[in-house]
Protein backbone atom coordinates (compact mmCIF):
# COMPACT_ATOMS: atom_id res chain seq x y z
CA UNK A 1 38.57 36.06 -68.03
CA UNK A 2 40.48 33.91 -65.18
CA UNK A 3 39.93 30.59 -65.33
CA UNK A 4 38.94 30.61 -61.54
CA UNK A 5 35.52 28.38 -60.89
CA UNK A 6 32.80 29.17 -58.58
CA UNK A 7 34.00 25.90 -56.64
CA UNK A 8 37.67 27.19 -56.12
CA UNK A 9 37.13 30.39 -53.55
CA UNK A 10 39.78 32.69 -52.66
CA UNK A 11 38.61 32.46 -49.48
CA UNK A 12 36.78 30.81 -46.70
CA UNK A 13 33.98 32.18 -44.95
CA UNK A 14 33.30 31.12 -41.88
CA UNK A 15 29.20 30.62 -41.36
CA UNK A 16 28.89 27.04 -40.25
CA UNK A 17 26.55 28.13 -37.17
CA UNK A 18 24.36 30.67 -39.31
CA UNK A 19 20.90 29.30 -39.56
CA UNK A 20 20.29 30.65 -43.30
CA UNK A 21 17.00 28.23 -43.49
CA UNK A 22 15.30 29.60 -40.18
CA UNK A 23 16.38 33.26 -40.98
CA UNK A 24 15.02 32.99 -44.30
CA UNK A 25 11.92 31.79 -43.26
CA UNK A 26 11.46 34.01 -40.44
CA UNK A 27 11.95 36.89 -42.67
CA UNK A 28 9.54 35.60 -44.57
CA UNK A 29 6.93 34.95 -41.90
CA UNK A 30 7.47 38.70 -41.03
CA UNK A 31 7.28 40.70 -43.67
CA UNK A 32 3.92 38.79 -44.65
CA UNK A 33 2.71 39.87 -40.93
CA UNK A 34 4.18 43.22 -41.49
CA UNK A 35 1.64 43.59 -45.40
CA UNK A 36 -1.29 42.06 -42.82
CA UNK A 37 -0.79 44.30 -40.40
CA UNK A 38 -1.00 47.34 -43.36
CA UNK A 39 -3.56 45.36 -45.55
CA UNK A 40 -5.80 46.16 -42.29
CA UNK A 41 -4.97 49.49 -41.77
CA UNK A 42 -6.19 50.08 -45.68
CA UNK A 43 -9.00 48.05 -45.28
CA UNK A 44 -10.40 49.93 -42.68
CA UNK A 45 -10.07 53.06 -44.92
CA UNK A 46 -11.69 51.41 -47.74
CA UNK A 47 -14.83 50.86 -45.70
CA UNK A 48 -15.68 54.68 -45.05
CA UNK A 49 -18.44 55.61 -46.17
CA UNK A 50 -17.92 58.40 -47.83
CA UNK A 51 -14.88 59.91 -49.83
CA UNK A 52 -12.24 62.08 -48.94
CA UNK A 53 -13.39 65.63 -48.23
CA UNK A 54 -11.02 67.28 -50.66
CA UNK A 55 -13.26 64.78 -53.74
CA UNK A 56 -16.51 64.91 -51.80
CA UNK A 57 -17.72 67.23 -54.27
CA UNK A 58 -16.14 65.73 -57.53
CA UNK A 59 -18.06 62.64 -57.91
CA UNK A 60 -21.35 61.12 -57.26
CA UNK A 61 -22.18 58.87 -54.32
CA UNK A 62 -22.71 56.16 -56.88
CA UNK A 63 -19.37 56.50 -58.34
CA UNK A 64 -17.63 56.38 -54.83
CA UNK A 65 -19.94 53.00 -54.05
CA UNK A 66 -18.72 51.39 -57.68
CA UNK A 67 -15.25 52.49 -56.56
CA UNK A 68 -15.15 51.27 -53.11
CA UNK A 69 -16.94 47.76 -54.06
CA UNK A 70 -13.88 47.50 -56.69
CA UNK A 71 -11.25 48.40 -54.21
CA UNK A 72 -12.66 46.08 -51.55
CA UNK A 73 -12.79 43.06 -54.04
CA UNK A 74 -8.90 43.84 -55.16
CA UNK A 75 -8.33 43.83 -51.39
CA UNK A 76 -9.61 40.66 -50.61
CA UNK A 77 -8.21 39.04 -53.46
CA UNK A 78 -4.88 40.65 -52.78
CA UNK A 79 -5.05 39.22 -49.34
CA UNK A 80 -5.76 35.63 -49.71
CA UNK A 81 -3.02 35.72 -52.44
CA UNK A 82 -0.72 36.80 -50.34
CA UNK A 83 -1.40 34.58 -47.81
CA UNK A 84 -1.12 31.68 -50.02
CA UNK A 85 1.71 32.93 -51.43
CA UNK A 86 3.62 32.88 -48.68
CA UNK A 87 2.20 29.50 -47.32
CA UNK A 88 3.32 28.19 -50.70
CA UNK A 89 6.81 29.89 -50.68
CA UNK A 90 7.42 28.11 -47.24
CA UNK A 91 6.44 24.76 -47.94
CA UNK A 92 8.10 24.60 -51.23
CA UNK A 93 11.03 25.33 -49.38
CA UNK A 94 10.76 23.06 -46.11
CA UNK A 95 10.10 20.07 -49.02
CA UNK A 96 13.20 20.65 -50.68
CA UNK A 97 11.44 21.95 -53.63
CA UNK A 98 14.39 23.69 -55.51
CA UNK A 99 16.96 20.73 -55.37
CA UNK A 100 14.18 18.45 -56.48
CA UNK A 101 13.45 20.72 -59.45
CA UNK A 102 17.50 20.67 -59.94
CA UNK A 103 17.72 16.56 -59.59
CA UNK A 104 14.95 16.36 -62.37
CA UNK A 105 16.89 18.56 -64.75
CA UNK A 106 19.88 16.65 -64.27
CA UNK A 107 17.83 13.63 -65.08
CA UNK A 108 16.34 15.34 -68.22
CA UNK A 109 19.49 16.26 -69.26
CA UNK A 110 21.69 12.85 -68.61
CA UNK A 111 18.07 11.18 -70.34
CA UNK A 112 18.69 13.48 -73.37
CA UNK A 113 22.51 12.48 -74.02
CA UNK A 114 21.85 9.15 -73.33
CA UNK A 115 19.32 9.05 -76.09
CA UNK A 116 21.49 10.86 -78.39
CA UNK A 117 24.00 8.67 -77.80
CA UNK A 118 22.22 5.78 -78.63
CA UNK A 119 20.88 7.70 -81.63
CA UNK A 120 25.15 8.40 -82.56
CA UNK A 121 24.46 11.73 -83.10
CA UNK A 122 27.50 13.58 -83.86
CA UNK A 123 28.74 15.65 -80.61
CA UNK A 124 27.86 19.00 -82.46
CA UNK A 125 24.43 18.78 -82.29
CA UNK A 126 24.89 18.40 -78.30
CA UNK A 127 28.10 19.81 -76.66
CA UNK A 128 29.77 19.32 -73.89
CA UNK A 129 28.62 22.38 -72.10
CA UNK A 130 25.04 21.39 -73.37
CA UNK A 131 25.06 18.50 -71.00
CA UNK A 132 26.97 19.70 -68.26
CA UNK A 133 26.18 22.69 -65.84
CA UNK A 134 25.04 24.94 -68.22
CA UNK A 135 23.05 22.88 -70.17
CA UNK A 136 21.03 21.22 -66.57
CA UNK A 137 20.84 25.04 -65.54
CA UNK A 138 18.81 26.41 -68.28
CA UNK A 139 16.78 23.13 -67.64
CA UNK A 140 16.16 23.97 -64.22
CA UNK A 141 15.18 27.98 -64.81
CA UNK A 142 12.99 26.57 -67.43
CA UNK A 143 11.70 24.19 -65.15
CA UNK A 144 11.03 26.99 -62.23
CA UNK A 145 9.14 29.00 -64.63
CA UNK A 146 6.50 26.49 -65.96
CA UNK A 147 6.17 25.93 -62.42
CA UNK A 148 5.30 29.79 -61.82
CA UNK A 149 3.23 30.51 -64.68
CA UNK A 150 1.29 27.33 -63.27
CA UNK A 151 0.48 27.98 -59.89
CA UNK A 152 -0.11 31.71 -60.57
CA UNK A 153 -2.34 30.76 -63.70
CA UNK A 154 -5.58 30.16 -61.31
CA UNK A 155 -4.86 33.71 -59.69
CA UNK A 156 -4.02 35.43 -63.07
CA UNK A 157 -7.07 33.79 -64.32
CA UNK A 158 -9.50 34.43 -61.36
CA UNK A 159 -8.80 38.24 -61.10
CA UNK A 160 -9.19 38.83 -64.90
CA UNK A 161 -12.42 37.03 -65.65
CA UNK A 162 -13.83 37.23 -62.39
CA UNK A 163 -13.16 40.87 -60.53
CA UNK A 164 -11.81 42.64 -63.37
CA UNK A 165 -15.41 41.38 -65.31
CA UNK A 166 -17.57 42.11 -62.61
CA UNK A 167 -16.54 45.54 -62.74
CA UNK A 168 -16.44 46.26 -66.22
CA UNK A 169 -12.60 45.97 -67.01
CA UNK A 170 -11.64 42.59 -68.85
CA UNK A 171 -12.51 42.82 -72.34
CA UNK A 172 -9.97 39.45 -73.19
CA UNK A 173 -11.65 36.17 -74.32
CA UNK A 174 -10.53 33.17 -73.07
CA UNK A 175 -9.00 32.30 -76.38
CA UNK A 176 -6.63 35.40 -75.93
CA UNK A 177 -5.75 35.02 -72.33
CA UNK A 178 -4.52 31.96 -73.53
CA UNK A 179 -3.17 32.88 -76.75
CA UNK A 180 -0.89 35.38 -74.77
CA UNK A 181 0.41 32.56 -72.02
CA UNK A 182 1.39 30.15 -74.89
CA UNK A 183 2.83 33.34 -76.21
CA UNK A 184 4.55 34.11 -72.83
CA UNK A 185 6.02 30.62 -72.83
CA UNK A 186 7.56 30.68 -76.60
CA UNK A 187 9.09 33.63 -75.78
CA UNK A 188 10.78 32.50 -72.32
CA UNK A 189 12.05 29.36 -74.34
CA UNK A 190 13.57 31.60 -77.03
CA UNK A 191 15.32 34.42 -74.44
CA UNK A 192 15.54 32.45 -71.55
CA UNK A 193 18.17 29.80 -72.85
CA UNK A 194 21.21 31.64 -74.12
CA UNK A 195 21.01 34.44 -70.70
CA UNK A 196 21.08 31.77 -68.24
CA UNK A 197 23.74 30.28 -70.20
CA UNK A 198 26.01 33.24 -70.56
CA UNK A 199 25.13 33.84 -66.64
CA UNK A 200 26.17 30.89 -65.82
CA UNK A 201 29.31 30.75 -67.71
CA UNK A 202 30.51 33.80 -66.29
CA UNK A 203 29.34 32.72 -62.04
CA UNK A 204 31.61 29.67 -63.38
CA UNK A 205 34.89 30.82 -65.07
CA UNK A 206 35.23 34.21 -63.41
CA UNK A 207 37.36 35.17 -60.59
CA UNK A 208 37.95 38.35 -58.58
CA UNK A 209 35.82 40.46 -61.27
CA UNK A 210 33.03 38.50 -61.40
CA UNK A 211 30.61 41.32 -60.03
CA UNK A 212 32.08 43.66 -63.07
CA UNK A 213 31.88 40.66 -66.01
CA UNK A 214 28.22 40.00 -64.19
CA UNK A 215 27.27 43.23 -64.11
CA UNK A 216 28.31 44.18 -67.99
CA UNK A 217 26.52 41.97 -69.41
CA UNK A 218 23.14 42.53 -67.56
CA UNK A 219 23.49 46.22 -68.16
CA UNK A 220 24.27 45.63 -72.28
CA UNK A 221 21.20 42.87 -72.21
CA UNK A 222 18.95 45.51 -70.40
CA UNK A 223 20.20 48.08 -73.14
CA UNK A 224 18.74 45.31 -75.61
CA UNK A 225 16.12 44.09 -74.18
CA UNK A 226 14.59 48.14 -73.72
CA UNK A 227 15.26 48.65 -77.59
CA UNK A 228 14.00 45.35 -78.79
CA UNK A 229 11.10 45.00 -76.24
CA UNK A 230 8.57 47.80 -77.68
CA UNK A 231 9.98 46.71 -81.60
CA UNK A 232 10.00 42.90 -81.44
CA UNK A 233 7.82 41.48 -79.04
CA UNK A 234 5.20 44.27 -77.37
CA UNK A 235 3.46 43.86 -81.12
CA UNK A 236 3.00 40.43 -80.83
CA UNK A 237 0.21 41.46 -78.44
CA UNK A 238 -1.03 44.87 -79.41
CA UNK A 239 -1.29 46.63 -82.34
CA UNK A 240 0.35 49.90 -82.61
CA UNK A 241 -0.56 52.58 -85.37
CA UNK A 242 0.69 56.00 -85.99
CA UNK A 243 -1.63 58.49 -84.16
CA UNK A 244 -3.86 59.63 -87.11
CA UNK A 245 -3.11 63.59 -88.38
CA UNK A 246 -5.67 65.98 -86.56
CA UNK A 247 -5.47 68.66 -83.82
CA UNK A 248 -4.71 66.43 -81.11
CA UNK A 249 -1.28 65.04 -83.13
CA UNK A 250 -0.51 68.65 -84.10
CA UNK A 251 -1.02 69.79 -80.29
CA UNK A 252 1.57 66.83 -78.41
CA UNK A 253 4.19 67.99 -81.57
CA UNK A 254 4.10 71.58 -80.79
CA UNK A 255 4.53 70.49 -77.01
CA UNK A 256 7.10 67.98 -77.72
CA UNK A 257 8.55 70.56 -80.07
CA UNK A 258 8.61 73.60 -77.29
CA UNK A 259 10.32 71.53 -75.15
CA UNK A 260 13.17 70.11 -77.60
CA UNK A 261 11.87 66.35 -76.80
CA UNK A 262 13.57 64.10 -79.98
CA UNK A 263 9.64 62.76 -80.79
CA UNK A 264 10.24 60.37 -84.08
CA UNK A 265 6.99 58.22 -83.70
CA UNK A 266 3.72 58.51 -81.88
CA UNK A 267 1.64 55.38 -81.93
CA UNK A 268 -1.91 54.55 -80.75
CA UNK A 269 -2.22 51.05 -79.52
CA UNK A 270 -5.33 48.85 -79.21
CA UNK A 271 -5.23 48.73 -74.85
CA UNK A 272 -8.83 47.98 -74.97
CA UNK A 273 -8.66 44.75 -76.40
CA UNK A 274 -7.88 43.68 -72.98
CA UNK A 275 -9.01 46.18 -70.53
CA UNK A 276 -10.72 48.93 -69.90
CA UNK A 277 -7.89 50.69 -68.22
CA UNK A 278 -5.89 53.56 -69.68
CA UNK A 279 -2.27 54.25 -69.87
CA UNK A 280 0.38 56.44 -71.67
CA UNK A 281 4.23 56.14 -71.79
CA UNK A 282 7.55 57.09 -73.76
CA UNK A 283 10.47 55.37 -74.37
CA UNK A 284 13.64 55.08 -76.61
CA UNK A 285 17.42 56.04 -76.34
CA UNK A 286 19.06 59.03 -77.07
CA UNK A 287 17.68 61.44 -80.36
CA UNK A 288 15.01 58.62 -80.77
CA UNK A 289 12.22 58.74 -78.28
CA UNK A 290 8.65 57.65 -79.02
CA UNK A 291 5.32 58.46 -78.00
CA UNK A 292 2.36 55.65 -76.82
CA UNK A 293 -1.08 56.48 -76.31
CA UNK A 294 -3.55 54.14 -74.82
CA UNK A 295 -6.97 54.20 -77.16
CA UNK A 296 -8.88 53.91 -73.86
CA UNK A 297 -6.61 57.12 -73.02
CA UNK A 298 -7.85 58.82 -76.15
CA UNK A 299 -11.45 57.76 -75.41
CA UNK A 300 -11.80 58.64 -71.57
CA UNK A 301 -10.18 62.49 -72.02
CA UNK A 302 -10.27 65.13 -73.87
CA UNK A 303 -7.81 66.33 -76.31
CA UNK A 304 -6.35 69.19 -73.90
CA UNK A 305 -6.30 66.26 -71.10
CA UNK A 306 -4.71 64.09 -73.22
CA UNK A 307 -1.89 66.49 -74.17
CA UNK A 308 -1.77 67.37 -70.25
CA UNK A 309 -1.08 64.04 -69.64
CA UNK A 310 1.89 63.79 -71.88
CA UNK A 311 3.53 67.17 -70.18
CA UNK A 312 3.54 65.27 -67.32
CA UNK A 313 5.80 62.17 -69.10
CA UNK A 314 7.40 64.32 -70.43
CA UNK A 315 8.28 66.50 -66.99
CA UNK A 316 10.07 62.75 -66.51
CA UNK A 317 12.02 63.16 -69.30
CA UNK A 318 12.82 66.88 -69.20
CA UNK A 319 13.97 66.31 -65.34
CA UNK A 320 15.82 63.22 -66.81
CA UNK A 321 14.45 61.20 -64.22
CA UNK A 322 14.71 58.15 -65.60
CA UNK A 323 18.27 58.20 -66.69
CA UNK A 324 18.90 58.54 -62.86
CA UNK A 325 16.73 55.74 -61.68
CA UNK A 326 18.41 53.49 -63.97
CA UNK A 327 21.96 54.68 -62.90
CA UNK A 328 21.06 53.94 -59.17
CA UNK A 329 19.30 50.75 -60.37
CA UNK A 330 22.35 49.78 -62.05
CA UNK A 331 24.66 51.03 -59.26
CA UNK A 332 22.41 48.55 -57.05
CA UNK A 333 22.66 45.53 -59.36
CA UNK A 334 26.48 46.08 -59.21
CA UNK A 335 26.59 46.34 -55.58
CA UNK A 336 24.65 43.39 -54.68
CA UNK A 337 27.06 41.02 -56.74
CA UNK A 338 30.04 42.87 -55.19
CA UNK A 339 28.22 41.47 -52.25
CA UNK A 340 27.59 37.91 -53.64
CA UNK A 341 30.94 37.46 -54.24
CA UNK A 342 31.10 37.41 -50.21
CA UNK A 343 28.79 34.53 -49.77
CA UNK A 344 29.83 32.34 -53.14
CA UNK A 345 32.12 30.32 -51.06
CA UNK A 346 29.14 29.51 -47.98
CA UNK A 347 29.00 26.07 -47.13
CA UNK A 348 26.57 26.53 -44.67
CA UNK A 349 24.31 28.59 -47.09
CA UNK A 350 23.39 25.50 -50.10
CA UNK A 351 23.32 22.78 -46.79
CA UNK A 352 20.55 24.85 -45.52
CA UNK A 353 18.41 24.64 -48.82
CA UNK A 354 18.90 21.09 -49.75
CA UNK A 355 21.96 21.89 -52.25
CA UNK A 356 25.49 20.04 -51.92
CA UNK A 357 28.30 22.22 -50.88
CA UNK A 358 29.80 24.05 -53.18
CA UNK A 359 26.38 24.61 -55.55
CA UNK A 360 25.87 24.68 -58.95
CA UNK A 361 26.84 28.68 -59.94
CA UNK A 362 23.21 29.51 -60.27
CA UNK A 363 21.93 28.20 -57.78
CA UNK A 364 24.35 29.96 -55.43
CA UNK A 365 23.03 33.43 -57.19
CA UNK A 366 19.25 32.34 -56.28
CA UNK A 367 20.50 31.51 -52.87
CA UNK A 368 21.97 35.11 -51.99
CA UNK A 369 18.88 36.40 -52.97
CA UNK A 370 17.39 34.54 -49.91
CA UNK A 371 20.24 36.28 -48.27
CA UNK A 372 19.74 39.57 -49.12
CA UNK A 373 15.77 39.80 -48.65
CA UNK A 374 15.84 42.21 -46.15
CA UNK A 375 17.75 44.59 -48.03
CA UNK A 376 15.80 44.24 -50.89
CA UNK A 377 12.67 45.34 -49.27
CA UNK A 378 14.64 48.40 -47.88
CA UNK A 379 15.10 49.29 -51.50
CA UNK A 380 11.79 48.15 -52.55
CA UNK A 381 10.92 50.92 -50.08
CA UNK A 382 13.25 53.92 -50.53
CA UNK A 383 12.31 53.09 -54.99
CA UNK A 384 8.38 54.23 -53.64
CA UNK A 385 9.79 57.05 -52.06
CA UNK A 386 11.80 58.12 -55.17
CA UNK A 387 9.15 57.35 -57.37
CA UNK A 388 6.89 59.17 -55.76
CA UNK A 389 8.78 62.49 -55.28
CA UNK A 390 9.46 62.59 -59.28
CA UNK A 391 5.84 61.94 -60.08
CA UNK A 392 5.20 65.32 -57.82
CA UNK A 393 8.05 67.16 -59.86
CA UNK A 394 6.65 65.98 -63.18
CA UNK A 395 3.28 67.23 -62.19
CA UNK A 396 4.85 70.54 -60.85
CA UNK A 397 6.46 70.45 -64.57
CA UNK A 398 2.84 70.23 -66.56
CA UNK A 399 1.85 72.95 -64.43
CA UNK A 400 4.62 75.52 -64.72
CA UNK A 401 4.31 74.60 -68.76
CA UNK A 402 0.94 75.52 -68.42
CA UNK A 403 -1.30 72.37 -68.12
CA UNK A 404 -1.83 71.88 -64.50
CA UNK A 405 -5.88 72.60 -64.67
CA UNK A 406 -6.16 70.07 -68.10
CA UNK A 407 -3.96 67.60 -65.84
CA UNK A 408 -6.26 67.87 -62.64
CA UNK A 409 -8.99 67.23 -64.97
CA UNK A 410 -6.97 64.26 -66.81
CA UNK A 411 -6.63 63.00 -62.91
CA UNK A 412 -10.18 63.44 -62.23
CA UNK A 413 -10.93 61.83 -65.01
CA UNK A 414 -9.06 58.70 -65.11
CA UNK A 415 -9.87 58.55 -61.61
CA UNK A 416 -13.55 57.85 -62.83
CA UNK A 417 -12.38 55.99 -65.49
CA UNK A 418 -10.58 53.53 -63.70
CA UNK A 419 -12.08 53.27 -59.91
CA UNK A 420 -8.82 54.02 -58.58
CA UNK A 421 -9.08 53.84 -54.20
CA UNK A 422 -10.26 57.33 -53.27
CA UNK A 423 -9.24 56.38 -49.78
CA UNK A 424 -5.63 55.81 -49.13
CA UNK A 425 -3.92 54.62 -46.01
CA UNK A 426 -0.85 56.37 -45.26
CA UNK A 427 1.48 53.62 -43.94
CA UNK A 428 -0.13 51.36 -46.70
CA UNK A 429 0.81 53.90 -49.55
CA UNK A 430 3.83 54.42 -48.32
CA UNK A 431 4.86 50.71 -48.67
CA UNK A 432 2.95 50.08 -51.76
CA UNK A 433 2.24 52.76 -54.28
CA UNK A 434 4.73 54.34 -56.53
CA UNK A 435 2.45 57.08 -57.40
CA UNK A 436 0.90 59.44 -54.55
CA UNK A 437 -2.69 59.03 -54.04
CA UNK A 438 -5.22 61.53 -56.33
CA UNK A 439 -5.40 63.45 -52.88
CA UNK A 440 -2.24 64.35 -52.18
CA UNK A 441 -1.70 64.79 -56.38
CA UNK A 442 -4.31 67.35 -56.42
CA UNK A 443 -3.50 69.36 -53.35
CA UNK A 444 0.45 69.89 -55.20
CA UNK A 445 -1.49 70.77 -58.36
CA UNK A 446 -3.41 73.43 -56.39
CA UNK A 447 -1.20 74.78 -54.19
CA UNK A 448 1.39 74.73 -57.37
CA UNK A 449 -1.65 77.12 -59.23
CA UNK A 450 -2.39 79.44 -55.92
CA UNK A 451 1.88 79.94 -56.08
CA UNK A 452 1.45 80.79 -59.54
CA UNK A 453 -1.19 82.89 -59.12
CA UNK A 454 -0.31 84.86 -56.30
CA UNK A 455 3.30 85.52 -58.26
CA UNK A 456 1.47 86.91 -60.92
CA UNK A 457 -0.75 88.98 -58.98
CA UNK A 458 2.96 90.33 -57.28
CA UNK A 459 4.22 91.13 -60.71
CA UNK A 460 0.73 92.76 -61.91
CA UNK A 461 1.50 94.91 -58.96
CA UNK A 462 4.88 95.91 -59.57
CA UNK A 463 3.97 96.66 -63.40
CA UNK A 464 1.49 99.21 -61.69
């Protein structure tokens, strides 16, 4: 690598008049008005009182009240979240909460040498980068997250074992909530350390190909982080078993098996120790994919749903959806710190935020995120949009492989299940959901069947 820092810029850029602070604000005032403006449109939905036409029939009045009340009390929680969320986000900024989170990791850090100083400690056991910008960095993301997990642990706590209890979800103690945030926190000090490290040896000693050096080593820590993820640290909080031998493992390897899909394990893992919510998924690289089936999953549907269900993930993988979504995720990630490299050398942009001029490396990362807000909600966007198109072709796939009436039961069922909104804004999905609504789900599956059926009734003719 060059030997260029972060606080040597090839060039100048001249935003002295930009008000970064006000726009960054504003932005944020707006899009919170924008969510209002759509959290009303789907509350008013919420409220009818009855469902959709097209699932009048399909469940009970009862059911649609149980639903609704659930839906409403996710609503309101959502709402005064967000609210305080961005009240909080505003304030913490106008009080110069970031470079008063950096000044106390300098002063942990300085406090720790000094002591091991005085200790006379040999150097190894705290190096030079340890105590400088690197070392004070990893402090400071450290710092931001115990700061998070705290003033989101009231929220986290309220909508588990409050809403999520009143309506029959939350099956976690109190002892395990907690178990899993102390669990949370060990594993952000192990993993947390060494990538802000490497990040911010690279924002600091890299020159003109900074967005490529960047860029390489998120994608190779994203390659590691989806193989050790489900191997190393998803079982320290489930328990995953081999789905036991029976019909219903014998019927998802004959699918798997028709459609050439590299199945090497398929687990069953214990979802309903902490909800009542069901949930399937696949993952792995290459010749080694594995199968994950929620035991609520296996309790809510029947075998043929069940295997239904799967055609459907595996529509994703036979359409090799998610290859592309992480090439254009990647393509992003590379583009935005092409982009960063454009606003490194802002004076303007750290003076706005409290920060001296040039900023540490990190902090001028964190700070073009500020910048580029507004196009991440563009992408946040167009991501729905994508998403929701491939969840139509994967159902179009369970149906042409001959499980589209086991999947619209699977739907129905889960629907039940899991009190999903049977009334769905437009505008609000649109924004929010990257699945389509059970409507607009079942009226593909159906009009996917009455194609199917009316080509066989043309080929029944022509055989006459």
């Amino acid at each position: 690598m060059a030997t260029v820092t972060a606080k040597e810029p090839g060039f100048n850029l001249h935003d002295e008049n930009v008000p970064y602070l006000e726009l960054y604000l504003g932005f944020n005032v707006i899009v919170y008005l924008v969510h209002l403006y759509l959290d009303i449109r789907q509350l008013r939905v919420l409220r009818r009182p009855e469902p959709p036409a097209a699932l009048a029939g399909l469940f009970t009045a009862e059911l649609y009240r149980k639903t609704q009340a659930y839906s409403l009390d996710k609503w309101w929680f959502s709402a005064v979240h967000s609210a305080w969320s961005t009240l909080e986000t505003c304030g913490l900024i106008l009080l110069r909460g970031l470079p008063g989170a950096w000044g106390l990791a300098e002063r942990a850090v300085a406090a720790a040498a000094g002591a091991a100083a005085r200790a006379g400690l040999p150097p190894r056991l705290l190096p030079a980068w340890a105590v400088g910008e690197v070392g004070v960095t990893v402090v400071f993301v450290l710092l931001l997250f115990l700061v998070n997990m705290g003033l989101e642990l009231p929220w986290g706590a309220y909508s588990t074992f409050v809403i999520e209890q009143r309506h029959g979800f939350n099956k976690q103690t109190r002892g395990l909530y907690a178990g899993d945030l102390v669990k949370q926190v060990l594993i952000a000090a192990v993993l947390l350390p060494p990538i802000v490290g490497v990040v911010t040896h690279i924002l600091m000693v890299s020159g003109p190909l900074l967005p490529l050096y960047l860029w390489g080593f998120l994608f190779a820590l994203s390659l590691l982080l989806m193989t050790a993820y489900p191997l190393l640290i998803a079982p320290l909080f489930n328990k995953y078993e081999p789905l036991p031998e029976g019909s219903l493992r014998t019927r998802i390897e004959a699918l798997a098996g028709a459609l050439c899909f590299p199945l090497r394990k398929l687990y069953r893992v214990d979802g309903s120790r902490r909800s009542g919510h069901s949930n399937a998924y696949m993952y792995g690289f290459f010749s080694n994919k594995r199968i994950v089936l929620y035991d609520t999953l296996l309790e809510q549907c029947s075998e043929e749903q069940v295997v239904a269900v799967l055609a459907h993930e595996l529509g994703h993988w036979k359409l090799r959806h998610t290859p592309m979504l992480f090439t254009v995720n990647q393509a992003v990630l590379l583009a935005q710190f092409c982009l960063f490299t454009l606003i490194r050398s802002s004076a303007a942009l750290p003076a706005a935020f409290g920060f001296p001029a040039p900023p540490p490396a990190f902090v001028a990362l964190i700070l073009f995120q500020f910048v580029v807000a507004p196009l991440d909600e563009v992408i946040s966007y167009l991501s729905n949009v994508v998403s929701r198109t491939f969840e139509f072709q994967a159902d179009a796939f369970a149906a042409k492989t001959g499980h589209g009436p086991e999947l619209r039961a699977a739907l129905l069922r889960m629907e039940e299940e899991n009190k999903g909104a049977m009334h769905v804004d437009p505008w609000y999905s649109a924004l929010h959901y990257s699945h389509p609504p059970l409507v607009d789900r079942l009226a593909a599956l159906d009009a996917a069947a009455g194609g199917q059926g009316g080509k066989q009734a043309q080929e029944g003719k022509k055989e006459q």
